[in-house]
Each structure stands twice: as structure tokens, then as C-alpha cells.
Protein backbone atom coordinates (compact mmCIF):
# COMPACT_ATOMS: atom_id res chain seq x y z
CA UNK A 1 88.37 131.18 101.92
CA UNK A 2 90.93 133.56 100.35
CA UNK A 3 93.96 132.42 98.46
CA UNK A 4 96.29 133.92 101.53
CA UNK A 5 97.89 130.61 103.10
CA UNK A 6 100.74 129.70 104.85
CA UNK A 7 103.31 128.73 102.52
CA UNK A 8 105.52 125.49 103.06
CA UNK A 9 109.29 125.00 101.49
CA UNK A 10 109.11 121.06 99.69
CA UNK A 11 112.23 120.68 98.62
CA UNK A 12 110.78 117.17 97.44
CA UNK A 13 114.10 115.53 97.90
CA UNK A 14 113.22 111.92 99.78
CA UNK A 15 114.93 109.31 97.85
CA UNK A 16 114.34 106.03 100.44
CA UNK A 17 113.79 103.19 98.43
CA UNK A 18 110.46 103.48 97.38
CA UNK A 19 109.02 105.09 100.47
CA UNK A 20 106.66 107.58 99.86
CA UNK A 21 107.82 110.99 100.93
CA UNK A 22 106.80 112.38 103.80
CA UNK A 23 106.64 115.26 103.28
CA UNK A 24 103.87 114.80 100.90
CA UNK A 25 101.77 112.43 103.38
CA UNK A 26 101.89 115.55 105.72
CA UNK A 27 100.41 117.94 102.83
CA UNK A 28 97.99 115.19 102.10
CA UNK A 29 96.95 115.63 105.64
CA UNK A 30 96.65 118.66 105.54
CA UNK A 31 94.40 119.83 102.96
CA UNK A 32 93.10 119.01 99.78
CA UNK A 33 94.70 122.34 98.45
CA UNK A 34 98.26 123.75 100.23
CA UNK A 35 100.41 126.62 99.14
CA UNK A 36 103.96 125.59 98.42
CA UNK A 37 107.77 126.60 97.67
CA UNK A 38 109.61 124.15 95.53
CA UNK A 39 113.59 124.33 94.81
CA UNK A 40 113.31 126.85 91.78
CA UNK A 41 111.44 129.33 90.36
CA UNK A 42 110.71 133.23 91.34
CA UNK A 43 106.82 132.28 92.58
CA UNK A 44 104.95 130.27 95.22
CA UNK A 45 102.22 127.54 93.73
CA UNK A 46 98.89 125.99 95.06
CA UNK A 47 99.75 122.00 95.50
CA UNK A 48 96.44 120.00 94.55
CA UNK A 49 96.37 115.91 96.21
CA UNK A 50 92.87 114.57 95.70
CA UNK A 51 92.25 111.98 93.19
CA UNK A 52 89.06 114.28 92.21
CA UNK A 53 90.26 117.48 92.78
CA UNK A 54 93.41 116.48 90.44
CA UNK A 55 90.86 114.95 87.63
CA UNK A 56 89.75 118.44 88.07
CA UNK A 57 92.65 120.47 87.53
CA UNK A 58 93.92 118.77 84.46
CA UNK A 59 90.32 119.07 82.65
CA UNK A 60 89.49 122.93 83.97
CA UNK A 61 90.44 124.93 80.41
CA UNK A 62 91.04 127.72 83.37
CA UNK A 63 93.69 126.93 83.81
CA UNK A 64 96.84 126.52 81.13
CA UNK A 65 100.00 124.58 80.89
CA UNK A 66 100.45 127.03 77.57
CA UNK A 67 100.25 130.05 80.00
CA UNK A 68 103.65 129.10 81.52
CA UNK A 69 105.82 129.55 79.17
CA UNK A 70 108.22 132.46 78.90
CA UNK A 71 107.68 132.71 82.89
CA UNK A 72 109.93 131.73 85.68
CA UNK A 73 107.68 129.08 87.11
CA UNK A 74 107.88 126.86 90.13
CA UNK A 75 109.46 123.84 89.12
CA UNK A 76 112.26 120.76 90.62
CA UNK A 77 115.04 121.68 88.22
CA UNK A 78 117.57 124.28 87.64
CA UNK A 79 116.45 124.08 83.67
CA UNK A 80 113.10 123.55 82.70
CA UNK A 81 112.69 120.29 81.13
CA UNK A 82 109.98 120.94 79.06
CA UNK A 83 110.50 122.04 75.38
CA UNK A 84 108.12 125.52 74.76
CA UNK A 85 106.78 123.56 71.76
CA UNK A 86 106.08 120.63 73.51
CA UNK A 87 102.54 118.78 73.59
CA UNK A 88 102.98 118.63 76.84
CA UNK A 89 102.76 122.74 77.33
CA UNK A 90 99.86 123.18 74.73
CA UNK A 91 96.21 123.51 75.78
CA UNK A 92 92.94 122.49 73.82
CA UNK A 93 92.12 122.71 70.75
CA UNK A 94 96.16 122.92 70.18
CA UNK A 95 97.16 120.18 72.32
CA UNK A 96 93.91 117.94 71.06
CA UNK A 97 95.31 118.31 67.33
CA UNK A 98 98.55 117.33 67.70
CA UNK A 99 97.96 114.42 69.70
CA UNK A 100 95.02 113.53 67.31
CA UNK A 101 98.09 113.54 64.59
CA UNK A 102 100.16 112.11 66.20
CA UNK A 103 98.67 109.37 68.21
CA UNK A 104 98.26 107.20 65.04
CA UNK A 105 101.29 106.25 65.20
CA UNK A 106 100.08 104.54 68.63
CA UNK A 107 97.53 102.20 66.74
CA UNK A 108 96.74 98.63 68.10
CA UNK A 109 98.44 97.59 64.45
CA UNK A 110 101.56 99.85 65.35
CA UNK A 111 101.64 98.40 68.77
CA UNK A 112 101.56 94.64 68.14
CA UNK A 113 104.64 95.01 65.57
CA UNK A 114 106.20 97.42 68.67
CA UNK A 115 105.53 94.13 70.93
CA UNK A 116 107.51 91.83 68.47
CA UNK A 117 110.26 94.31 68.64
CA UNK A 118 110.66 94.62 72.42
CA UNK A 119 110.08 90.94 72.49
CA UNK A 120 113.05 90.16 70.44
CA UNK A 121 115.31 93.21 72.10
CA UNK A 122 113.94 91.89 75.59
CA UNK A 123 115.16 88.28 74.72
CA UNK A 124 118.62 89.37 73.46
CA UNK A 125 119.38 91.16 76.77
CA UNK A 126 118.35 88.34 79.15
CA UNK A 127 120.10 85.67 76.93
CA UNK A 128 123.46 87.81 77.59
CA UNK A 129 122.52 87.93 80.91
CA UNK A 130 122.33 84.56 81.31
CA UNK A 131 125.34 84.10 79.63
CA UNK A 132 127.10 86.43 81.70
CA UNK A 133 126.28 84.51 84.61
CA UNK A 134 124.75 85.66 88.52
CA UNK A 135 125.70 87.84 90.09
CA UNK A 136 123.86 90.64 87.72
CA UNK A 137 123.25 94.46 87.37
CA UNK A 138 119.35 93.77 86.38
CA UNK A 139 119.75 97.82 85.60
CA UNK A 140 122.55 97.27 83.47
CA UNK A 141 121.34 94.09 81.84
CA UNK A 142 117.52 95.05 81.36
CA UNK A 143 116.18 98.18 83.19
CA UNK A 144 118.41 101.07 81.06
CA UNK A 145 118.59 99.29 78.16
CA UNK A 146 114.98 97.79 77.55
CA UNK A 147 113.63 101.24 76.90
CA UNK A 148 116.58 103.08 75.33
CA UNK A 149 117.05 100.75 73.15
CA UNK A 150 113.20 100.20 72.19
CA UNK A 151 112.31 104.43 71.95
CA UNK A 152 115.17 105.02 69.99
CA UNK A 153 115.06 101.51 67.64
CA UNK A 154 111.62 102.70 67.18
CA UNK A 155 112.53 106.47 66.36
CA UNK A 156 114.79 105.10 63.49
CA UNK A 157 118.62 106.48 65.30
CA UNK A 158 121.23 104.74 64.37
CA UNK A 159 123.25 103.03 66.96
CA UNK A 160 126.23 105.41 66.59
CA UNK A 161 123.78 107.91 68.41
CA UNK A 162 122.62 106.35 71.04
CA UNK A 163 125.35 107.07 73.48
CA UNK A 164 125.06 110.95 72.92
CA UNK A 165 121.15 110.59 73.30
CA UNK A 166 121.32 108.83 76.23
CA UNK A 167 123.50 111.27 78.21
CA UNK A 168 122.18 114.04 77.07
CA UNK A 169 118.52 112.61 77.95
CA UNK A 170 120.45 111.97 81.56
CA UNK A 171 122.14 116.13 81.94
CA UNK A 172 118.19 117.29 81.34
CA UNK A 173 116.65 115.10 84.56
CA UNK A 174 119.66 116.30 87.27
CA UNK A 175 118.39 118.48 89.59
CA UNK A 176 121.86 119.92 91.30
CA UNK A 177 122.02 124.37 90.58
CA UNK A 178 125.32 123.24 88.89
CA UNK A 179 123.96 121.59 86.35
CA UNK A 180 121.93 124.20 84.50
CA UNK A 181 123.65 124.83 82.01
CA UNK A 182 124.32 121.60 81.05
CA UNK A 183 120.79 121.02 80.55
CA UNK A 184 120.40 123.74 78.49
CA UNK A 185 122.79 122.76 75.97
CA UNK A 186 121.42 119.22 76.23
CA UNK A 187 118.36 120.25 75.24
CA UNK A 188 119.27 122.62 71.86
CA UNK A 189 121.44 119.47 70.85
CA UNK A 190 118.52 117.12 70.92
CA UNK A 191 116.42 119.66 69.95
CA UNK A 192 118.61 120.73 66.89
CA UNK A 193 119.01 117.10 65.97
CA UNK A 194 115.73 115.62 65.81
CA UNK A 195 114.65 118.63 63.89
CA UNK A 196 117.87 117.29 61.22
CA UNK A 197 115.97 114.04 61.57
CA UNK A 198 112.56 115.42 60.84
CA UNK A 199 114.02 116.59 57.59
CA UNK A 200 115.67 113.27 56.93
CA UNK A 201 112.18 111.65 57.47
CA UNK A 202 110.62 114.09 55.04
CA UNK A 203 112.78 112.78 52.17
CA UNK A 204 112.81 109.20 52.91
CA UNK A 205 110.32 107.79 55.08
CA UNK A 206 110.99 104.50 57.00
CA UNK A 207 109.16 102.10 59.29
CA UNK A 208 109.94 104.22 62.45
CA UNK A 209 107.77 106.13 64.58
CA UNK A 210 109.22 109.78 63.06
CA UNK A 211 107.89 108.60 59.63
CA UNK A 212 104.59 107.46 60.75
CA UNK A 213 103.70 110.67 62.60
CA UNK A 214 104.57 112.73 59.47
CA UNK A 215 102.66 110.59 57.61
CA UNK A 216 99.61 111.04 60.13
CA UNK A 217 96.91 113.07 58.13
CA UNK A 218 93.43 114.95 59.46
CA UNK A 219 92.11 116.13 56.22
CA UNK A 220 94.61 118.44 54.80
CA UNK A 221 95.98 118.79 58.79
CA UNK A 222 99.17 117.24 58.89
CA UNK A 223 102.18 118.10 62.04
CA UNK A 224 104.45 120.42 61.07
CA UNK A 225 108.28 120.21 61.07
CA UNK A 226 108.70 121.87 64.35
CA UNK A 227 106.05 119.71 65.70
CA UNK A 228 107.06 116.61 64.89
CA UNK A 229 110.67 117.08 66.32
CA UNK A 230 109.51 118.23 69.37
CA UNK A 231 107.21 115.62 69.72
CA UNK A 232 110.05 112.69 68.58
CA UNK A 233 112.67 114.89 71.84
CA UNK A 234 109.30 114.16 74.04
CA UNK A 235 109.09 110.61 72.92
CA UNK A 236 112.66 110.10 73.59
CA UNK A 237 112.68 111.51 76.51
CA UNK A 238 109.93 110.07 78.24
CA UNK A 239 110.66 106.31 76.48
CA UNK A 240 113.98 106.31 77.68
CA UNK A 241 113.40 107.68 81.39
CA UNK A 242 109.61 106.75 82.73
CA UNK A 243 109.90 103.70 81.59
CA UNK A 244 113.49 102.33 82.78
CA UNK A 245 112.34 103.65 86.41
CA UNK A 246 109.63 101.74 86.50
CA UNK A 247 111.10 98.33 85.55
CA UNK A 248 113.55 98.70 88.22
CA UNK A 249 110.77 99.47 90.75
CA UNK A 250 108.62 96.94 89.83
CA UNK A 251 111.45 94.26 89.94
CA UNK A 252 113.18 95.37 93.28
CA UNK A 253 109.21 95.20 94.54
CA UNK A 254 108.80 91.64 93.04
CA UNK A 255 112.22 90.57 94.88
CA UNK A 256 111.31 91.88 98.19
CA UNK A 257 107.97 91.14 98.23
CA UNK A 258 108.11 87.16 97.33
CA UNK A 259 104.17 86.77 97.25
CA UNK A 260 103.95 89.05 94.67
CA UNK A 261 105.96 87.56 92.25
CA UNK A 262 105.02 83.99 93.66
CA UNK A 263 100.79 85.56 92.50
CA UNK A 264 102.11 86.33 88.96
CA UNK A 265 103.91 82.81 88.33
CA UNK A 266 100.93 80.89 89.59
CA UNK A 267 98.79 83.91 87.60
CA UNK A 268 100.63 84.84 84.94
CA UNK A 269 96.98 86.11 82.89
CA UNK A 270 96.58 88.55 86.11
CA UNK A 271 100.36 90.53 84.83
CA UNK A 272 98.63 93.54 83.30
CA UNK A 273 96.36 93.61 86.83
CA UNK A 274 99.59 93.53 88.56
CA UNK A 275 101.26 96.05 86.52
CA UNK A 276 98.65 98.59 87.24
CA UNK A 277 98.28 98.09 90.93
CA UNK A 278 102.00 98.31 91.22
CA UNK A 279 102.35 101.84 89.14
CA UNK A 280 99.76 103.48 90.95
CA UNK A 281 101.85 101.99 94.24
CA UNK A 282 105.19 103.27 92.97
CA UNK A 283 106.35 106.98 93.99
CA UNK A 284 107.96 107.31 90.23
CA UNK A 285 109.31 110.79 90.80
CA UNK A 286 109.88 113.70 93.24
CA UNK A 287 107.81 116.29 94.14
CA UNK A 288 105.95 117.30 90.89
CA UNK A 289 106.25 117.79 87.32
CA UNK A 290 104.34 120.74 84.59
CA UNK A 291 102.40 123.17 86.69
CA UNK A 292 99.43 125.34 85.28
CA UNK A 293 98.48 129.00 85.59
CA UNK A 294 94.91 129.88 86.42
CA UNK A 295 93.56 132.28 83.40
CA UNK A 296 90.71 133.72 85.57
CA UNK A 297 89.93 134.23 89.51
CA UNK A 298 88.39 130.07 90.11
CA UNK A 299 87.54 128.68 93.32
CA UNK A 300 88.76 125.24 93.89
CA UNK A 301 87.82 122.86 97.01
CA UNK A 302 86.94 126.12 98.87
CA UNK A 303 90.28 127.68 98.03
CA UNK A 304 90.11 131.26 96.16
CA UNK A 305 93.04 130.86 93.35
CA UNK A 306 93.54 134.61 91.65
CA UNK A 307 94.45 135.00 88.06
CA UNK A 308 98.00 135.00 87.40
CA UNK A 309 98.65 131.81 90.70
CA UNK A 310 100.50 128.55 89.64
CA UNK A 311 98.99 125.31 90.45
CA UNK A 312 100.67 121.98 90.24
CA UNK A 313 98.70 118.60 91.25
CA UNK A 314 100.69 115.61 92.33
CA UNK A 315 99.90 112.11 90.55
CA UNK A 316 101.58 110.50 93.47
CA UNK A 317 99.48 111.77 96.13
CA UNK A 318 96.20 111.35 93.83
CA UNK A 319 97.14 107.74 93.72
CA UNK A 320 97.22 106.92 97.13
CA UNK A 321 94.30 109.03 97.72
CA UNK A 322 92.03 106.70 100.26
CA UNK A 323 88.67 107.75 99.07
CA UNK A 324 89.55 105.98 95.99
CA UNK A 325 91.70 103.54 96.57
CA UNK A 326 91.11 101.58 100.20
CA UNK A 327 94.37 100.91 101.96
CA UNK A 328 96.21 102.73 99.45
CA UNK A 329 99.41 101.98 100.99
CA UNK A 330 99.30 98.29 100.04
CA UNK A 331 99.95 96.38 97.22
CA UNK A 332 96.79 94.61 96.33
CA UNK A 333 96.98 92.17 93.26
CA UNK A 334 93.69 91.31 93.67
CA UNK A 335 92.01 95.00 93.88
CA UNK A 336 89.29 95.95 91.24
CA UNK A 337 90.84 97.68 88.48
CA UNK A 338 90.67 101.53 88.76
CA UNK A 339 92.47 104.10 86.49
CA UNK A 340 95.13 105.22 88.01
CA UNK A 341 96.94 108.53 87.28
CA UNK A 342 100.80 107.02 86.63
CA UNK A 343 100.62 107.93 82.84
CA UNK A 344 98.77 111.31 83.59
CA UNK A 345 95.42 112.83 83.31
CA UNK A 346 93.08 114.24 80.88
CA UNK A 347 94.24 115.96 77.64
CA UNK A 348 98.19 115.47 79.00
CA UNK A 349 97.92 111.92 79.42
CA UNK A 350 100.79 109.86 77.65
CA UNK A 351 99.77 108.78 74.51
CA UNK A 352 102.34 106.25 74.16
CA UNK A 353 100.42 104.21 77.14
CA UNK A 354 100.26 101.24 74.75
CA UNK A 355 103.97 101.48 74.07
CA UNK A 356 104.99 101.70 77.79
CA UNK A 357 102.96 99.25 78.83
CA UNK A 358 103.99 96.66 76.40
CA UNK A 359 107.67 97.25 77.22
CA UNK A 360 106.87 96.68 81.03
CA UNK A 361 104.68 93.59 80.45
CA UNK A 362 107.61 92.10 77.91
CA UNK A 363 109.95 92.90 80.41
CA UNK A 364 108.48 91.80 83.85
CA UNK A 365 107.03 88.91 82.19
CA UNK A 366 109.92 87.46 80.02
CA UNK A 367 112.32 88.01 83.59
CA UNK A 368 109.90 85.63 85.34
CA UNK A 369 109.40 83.16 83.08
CA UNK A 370 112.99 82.83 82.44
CA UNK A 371 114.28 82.76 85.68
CA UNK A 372 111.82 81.33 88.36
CA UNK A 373 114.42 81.44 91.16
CA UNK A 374 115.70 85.00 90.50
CA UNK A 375 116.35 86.90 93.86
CA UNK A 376 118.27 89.82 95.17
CA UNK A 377 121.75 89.07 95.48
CA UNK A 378 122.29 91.50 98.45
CA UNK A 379 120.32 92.68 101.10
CA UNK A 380 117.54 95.39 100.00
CA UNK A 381 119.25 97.89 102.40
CA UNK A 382 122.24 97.98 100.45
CA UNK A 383 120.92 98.36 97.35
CA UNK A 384 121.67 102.12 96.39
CA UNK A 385 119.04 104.71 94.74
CA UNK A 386 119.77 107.72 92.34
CA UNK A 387 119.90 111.02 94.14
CA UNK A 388 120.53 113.20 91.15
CA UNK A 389 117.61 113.44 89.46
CA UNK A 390 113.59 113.99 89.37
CA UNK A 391 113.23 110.42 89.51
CA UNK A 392 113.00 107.47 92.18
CA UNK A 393 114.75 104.27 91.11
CA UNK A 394 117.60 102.04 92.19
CA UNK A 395 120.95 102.67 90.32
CA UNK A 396 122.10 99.35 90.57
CA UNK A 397 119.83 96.01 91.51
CA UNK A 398 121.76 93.04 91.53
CA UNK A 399 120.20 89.96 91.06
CA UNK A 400 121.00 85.61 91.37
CA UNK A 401 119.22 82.89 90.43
């Protein structure tokens, strides 16, 4: 089969509650490999929705993230989000050095005294919840400030920043033409201040994440200046936004699905089960995020992609794929624990797993121990979701107990 397909506009912009989009179910039925439009970029991509054809993608060395930069390629926002330094854009041996370097600041040692952190920031929040008294933004009170507070506590800004990260972390995610340049200035500022940071760091190292990485050592290999602020803007980033999304998610599907929550009360041990089942469940984001470019001429799932095409893979679609996951359209607490592709694939995976999934087990955990009658406080059709950004999550979830 050639590479000459009908082509399909996906403006990816379904933002129902947690629904899954339908216009990806349709591609899903469709084929394993479809040629798509999204809402910017000069050129056309292939759109890959198998959980094994996906694995594939994101382990073929054919085909490079690093490739894309410096083109115009098909993406969901006006700006691209991506840094052209970042991790995320680099392909092996590259990619596999830096994250080498600077996963060891992701150690089991680094992640229990991360734990005792969130803990205490997770316990400060719901005691001024409490004290404030139902009803309750849960978003306000937990959601956004759970994980901006954690990434940048653990980054070592000082408190004074926060506001300025935070918004500018926010004018980098909108998808609205208007708000290009926005993003574009948002990203030299945080770009131009961690790299002050970096510096900072250098001089007088602290117990922060920034410090560990630059003390991270491979021999004489060591991340350079550049690389270690892009890959503190990446941290940021992705601590403040992936994970605040998916504590909202996870809560609004604990309140309207009572036997869910009611399973982790009476099973508390089965939470990091749970957890999983419900991220692979959870449509996170729209559409797609980093696509590659094939090096060479490949065939893939009888599909002829030339030299020079775009491919992007969706995570979503992979996890609701039904040869790997039966009845992938329920929420099973009790299914046998498969990998799931939330937190990526391959040499892109997160390597702050550890991190995120500590903040979402602290979190989710703490809320229902705390408050065993907690419930939505209005009904789940008038609780509003964000239509502004890449992301699917509810911009206010009130909440009574």
C-alpha cells in the first residue's frame, strides 16, 4: 500500500467531561495507520493508534523527534511548546545521555524525601480546606496547587516567583491563533530564567532538584548549562500541568463513580492499582503531542511512509486499544496490571514517573482518608471543563462533605 491516503481535518477539540473524543474512536476504526490535518502546521502527518504499532513508533531510530526541529510541523498549538533543546526532541544516544544524567536525581532515595515533602504540602492544603469549610474549589484547594507548589519547592524558586511561573507555564498550553505570541515570549522568559538559575546552582548548590542534576556525573560526562535549564523549563512544565490534570480527573471520577472510591476505602493497599487503571482510562489531553519524521522510506502496518512524512502516535488511543486491554472503555480496579502508555513510551518516557506518581498517590489518598463523606457539591453536568488549552480537566470541582 502506498503512502497516498485520504486525508482527514482533527481539529482535536472535544472537551466533554472526560469523554473520549470521537473523533479519535472513528480513526481508531478506521485503521491502524490514518493520514491527518491537525490545527497548525504547513504539512499533513500519518496518525498511529495501536498499542503495538505505537510501542513501535517510539522505539524505530527511523524515525526522529530531533528531525523536527527548525520545521513547521503538524502540531495543536499556535507556538510550539517544545523547547529545541529539550530531552524531549533529542534522539538516541543524545536523548539516552541526558536522561542517564539526569535521571539520578529521580532515585528511590530522592523520591522518598520528595514523598515527605508532598506529604507535608498535601496536608497543609487540606487542613485549610477544612478550615475553610464545604462548599470547596477541590482545584483551587488541591488540584493547581499540589503540583505547582511541589515542582517548583523541589526546583529550589522562591515563592516570590511562583506567580510569574505559573502563568507563564499557563500562556504556553492555550491553543487560540491569538495567543502565539504570548507563548513565545512565555517561553524565552522561562527559558532565560532558569538558565539565571542554572548559574545560581553552579555557585551554590542546594537540596533541590537543579542542584542534584548538575551534580549528576557519568565519568567525566556531566549536563551542560544549556542542558540543565532546559531540562529544569521541562520539569516545570510538565510538574505543574500533567500532573494537576490528572488529580482533578481522577477525583471528579472517584465522585461520580461511588464504587470506585467506596473499592479504595475498603482497599486502600490496591491505590497504586487504581491509579494506573484510572490514567490509562483518562483522555489527559487533545489530539496529540511531539510528532516524528521518518529518516528513510519504512513500511509500517502495511502503510508505505516516504522520507521526509510526519508521524504522530496517540497515547490515548493506544490505551484503549482492545487487543490489549479487554473492555477498554471501563474502569476496572480489579484488571491485571499492564503498562500503560499515560507517562509515554520508550526512550521519551517521563522520567519523573516516580515523582508524579507519588504526588497523585499523596494526593488521592490523603483526600480519602480525610474526608470519607466527600461528594460533589453540584451536579456533574454543571461542573465546567477548560476549553483553552491542550489539556482535558475540570476548571472548577466543587466538593462537600
Amino acid at each position: 500500500m502506498t503512502g497516498d491516503r485520504e486525508t482527514l481535518t482533527c481539529p482535536f477539540d472535544h472537551s466533554e467531561a472526560l469523554e473520549f473524543d470521537p473523533a479519535l474512536a472513528d480513526l481508531m476504526g478506521r485503521d491502524r495507520v490514518t493520514r491527518i490535518r491537525l490545527p497548525y502546521g504547513e504539512a499533513d502527518a500519518w496518525l498511529v493508534t495501536g498499542f503495538d504499532a505505537v510501542k513501535r513508533v517510539t522505539t524505530d531510530q527511523r524515525l526522529s523527534r530531533a528531525g523536527i526541529i527548525g520545521q513547521d510541523y503538524p502540531r495543536m498549538t499556535p507556538e510550539p511548546i517544545v523547547s529545541p533543546e529539550s530531552v524531549n526532541v533529542m534522539d538516541p544516544p543524545h536523548s539516552s545521555r541526558v536522561r542517564h544524567l539526569a535521571s539520578q536525581a529521580f532515585t528511590q532515595q530522592q523520591a522518598d524525601r520528595m514523598r515527605h515533602r508532598i506529604v507535608r504540602l498535601a496536608d497543609s492544603l487540606l487542613d485549610q480546606m477544612e478550615q475553610a469549610g464545604p462548599p470547596a474549589d477541590l482545584v483551587q484547594h488541591l488540584s493547581n496547587p499540589l503540583p505547582q507548589h511541589t515542582i517548583l519547592d523541589l526546583l529550589g524558586i522562591e515563592r516570590e516567583e511562583w506567580p510569574r511561573m505559573q502563568e507563564s507555564v499557563h500562556q504556553l498550553l492555550v491553543v487560540g491563533p491569538d495567543s502565539k505570541q504570548a507563548a513565545a515570549n512565555a517561553k524565552a522568559d522561562l527559558t532565560a530564567y532558569f538558565a539565571k538559575l542554572v548559574d545560581q546552582r553552579r555557585d551554590s548548590p542546594g537540596e533541590d532538584l537543579i542542584s542534584a542534576m548538575a551534580a549528576a556525573r557519568d565519568g567525566e560526562d556531566q549536563l551542560d548549562d544549556r542542558e540543565l535549564a532546559v531540562m529544569a523549563l521541562t520539569l516545570a512544565l510538565s510538574g505543574q500541568d500533567t500532573a494537576t490534570c490528572e488529580i482533578s480527573d481522577i477525583v471528579y471520577l472517584l465522585l461520580t463513580r461511588p464504587g470506585l472510591a467506596d473499592h479504595l476505602r475498603r482497599r486502600p493497599e490496591t491505590l497504586t492499582d487504581v491509579l494506573h487503571e484510572m490514567l490509562r482510562y483518562i483522555p489527559f489531553r487533545k489530539g496529540v503531542g511531539i510528532p516524528r519524521v521518518a529518516l528513510e522510506d519504512l513500511e509500517l502496518d502495511g502503510v508505505h511512509i516516504r522520507a521526509g512524512d510526519f508521524v504522530h502516535v496517540s497515547y490515548l488511543a493506544a490505551n484503549r486499544d482492545p487487543e490489549r486491554y479487554p473492555d477498554p472503555h471501563v474502569i476496572d480496579p480489579g484488571r491485571p496490571n499492564r503498562p500503560h502508555m499515560t507517562f509515554g513510551w520508550g526512550g521519551h518516557r517521563c522520567i519523573a514517573v516516580a515523582l508524579a506518581m507519588a504526588e497523585l498517590e499523596v494526593a488521592v489518598g490523603r483526600l480519602l482518608e480525610r474526608f470519607p463523606g466527600l461528594r460533589l457539591a453540584v451536579p456533574p453536568e454543571q461542573v465546567r471543563w477548560d476549553t483553552e488549552t491542550i489539556r482535558r480537566f475540570p476548571l472548577e470541582l466543587p466538593v462537600a462533605w
